[in-house]
Protein backbone atom coordinates (compact mmCIF):
# COMPACT_ATOMS: atom_id res chain seq x y z
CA UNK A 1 -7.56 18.73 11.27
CA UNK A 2 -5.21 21.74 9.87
CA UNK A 3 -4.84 21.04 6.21
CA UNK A 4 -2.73 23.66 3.82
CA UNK A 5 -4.37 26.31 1.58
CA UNK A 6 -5.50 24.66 -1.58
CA UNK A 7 -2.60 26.92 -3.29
CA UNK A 8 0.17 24.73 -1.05
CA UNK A 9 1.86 21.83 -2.53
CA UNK A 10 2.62 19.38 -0.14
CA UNK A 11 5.03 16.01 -0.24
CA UNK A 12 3.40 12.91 0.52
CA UNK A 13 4.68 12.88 4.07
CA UNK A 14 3.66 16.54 4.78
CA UNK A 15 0.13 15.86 2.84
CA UNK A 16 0.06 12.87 6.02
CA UNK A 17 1.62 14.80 8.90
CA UNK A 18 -2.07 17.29 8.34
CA UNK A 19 -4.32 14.38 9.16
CA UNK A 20 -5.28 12.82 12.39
CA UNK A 21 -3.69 9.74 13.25
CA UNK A 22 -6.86 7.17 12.01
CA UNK A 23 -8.61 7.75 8.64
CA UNK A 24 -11.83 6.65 8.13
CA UNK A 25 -13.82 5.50 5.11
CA UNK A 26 -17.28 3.74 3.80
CA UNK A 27 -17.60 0.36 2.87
CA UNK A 28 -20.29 -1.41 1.67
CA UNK A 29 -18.79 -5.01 2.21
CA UNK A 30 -16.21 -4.87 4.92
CA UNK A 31 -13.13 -4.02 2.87
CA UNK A 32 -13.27 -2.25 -0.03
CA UNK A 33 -13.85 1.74 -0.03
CA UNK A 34 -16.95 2.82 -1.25
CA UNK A 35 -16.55 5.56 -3.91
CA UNK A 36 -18.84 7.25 -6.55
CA UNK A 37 -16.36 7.89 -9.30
CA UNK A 38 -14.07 10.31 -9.41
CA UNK A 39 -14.32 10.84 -5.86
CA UNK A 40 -13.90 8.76 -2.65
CA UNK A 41 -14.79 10.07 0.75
CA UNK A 42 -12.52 9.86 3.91
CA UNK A 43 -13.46 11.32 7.45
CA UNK A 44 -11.55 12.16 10.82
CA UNK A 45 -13.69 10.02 12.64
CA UNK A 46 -16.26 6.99 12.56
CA UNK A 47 -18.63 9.42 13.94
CA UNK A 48 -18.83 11.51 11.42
CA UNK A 49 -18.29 8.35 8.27
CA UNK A 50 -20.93 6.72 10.19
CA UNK A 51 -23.01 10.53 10.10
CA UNK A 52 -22.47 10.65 5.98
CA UNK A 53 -23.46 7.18 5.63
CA UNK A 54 -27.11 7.79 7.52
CA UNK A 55 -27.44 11.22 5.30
CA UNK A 56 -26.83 9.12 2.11
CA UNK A 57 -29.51 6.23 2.90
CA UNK A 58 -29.83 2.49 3.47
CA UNK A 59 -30.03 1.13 0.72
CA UNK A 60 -26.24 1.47 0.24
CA UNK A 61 -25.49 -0.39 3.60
CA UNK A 62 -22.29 1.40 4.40
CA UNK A 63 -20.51 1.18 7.37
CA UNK A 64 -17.17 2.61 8.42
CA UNK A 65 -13.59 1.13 8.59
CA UNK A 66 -10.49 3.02 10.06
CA UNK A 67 -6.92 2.99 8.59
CA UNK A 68 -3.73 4.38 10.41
CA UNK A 69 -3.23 7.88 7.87
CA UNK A 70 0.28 6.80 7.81
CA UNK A 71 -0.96 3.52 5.88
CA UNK A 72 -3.52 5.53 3.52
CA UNK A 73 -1.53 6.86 1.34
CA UNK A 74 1.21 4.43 0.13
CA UNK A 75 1.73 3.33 -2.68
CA UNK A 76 -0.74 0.32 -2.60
CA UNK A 77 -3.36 2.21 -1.34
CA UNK A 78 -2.76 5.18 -3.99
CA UNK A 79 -2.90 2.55 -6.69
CA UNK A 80 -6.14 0.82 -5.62
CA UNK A 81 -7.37 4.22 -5.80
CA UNK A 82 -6.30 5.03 -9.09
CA UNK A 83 -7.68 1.28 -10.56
CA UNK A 84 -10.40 3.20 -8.99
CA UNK A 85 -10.50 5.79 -11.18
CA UNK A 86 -10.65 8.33 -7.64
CA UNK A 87 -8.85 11.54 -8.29
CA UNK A 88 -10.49 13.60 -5.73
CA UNK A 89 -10.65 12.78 -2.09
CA UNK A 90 -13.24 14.52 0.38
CA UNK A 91 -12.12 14.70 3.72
CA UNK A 92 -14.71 14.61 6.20
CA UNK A 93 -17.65 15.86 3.39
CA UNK A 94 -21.11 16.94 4.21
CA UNK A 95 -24.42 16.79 2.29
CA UNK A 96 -26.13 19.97 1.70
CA UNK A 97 -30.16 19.48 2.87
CA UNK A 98 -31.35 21.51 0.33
CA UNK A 99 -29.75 20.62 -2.90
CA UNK A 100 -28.45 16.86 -1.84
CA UNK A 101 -24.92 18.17 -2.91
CA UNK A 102 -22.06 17.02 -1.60
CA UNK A 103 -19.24 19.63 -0.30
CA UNK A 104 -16.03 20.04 1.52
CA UNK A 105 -12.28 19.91 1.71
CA UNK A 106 -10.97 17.82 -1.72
CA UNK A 107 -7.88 16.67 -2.05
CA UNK A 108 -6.90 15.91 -5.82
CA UNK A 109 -4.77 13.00 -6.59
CA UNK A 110 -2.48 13.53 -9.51
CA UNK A 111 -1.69 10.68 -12.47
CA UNK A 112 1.27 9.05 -12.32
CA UNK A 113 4.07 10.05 -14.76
């Protein structure tokens, strides 16, 4: 997955056009994304949302949907995320061992105007 520098500004459609064709994401009842506030967590496979989900515990019961990237970030989607109150996507995050601390690429979703 080839994303731009964080100093790039990308349109919507570029911002798609870096991701792999299928998103995924946690959920925790079949539907809706998983999140802890501001952030939400996507990943470029269900390998590695499946991965997270182990590293975070079972007591959360997560498992992983896909959604076609072209679907992700439309309009709907954005504003589920913003009733959300998610302005920071990770993509494909990781869990450092030592501190519990979760790192990666973040996207940052801006407010409407």
């Amino acid at each position: 997955m080839s994303i731009p520098p964080p100093q790039d500004a990308a349109t919507l459609s570029e911002l798609v056009s870096y991701l792999p064709p299928r998103m995924w994401y946690l959920t925790s009842n079949g539907v809706d994304m998983w999140c802890r506030r501001p952030y939400g967590f996507f990943f470029s496979s269900s390998e590695a949302a499946e991965r997270f989900a182990v590293q975070l515990g079972s007591e959360y019961g997560l498992s992983a949907i896909g959604i076609d990237s072209k679907d992700l970030l439309q309009g709907e989607v954005l504003g589920v995320l913003r009733d959300l109150d998610v302005t920071r996507l990770f993509l494909d995050p990781a869990i450092d061992p030592q501190s519990g601390d979760v790192f990666g690429r973040i996207l940052r979703l801006d407010a409407i105007n």
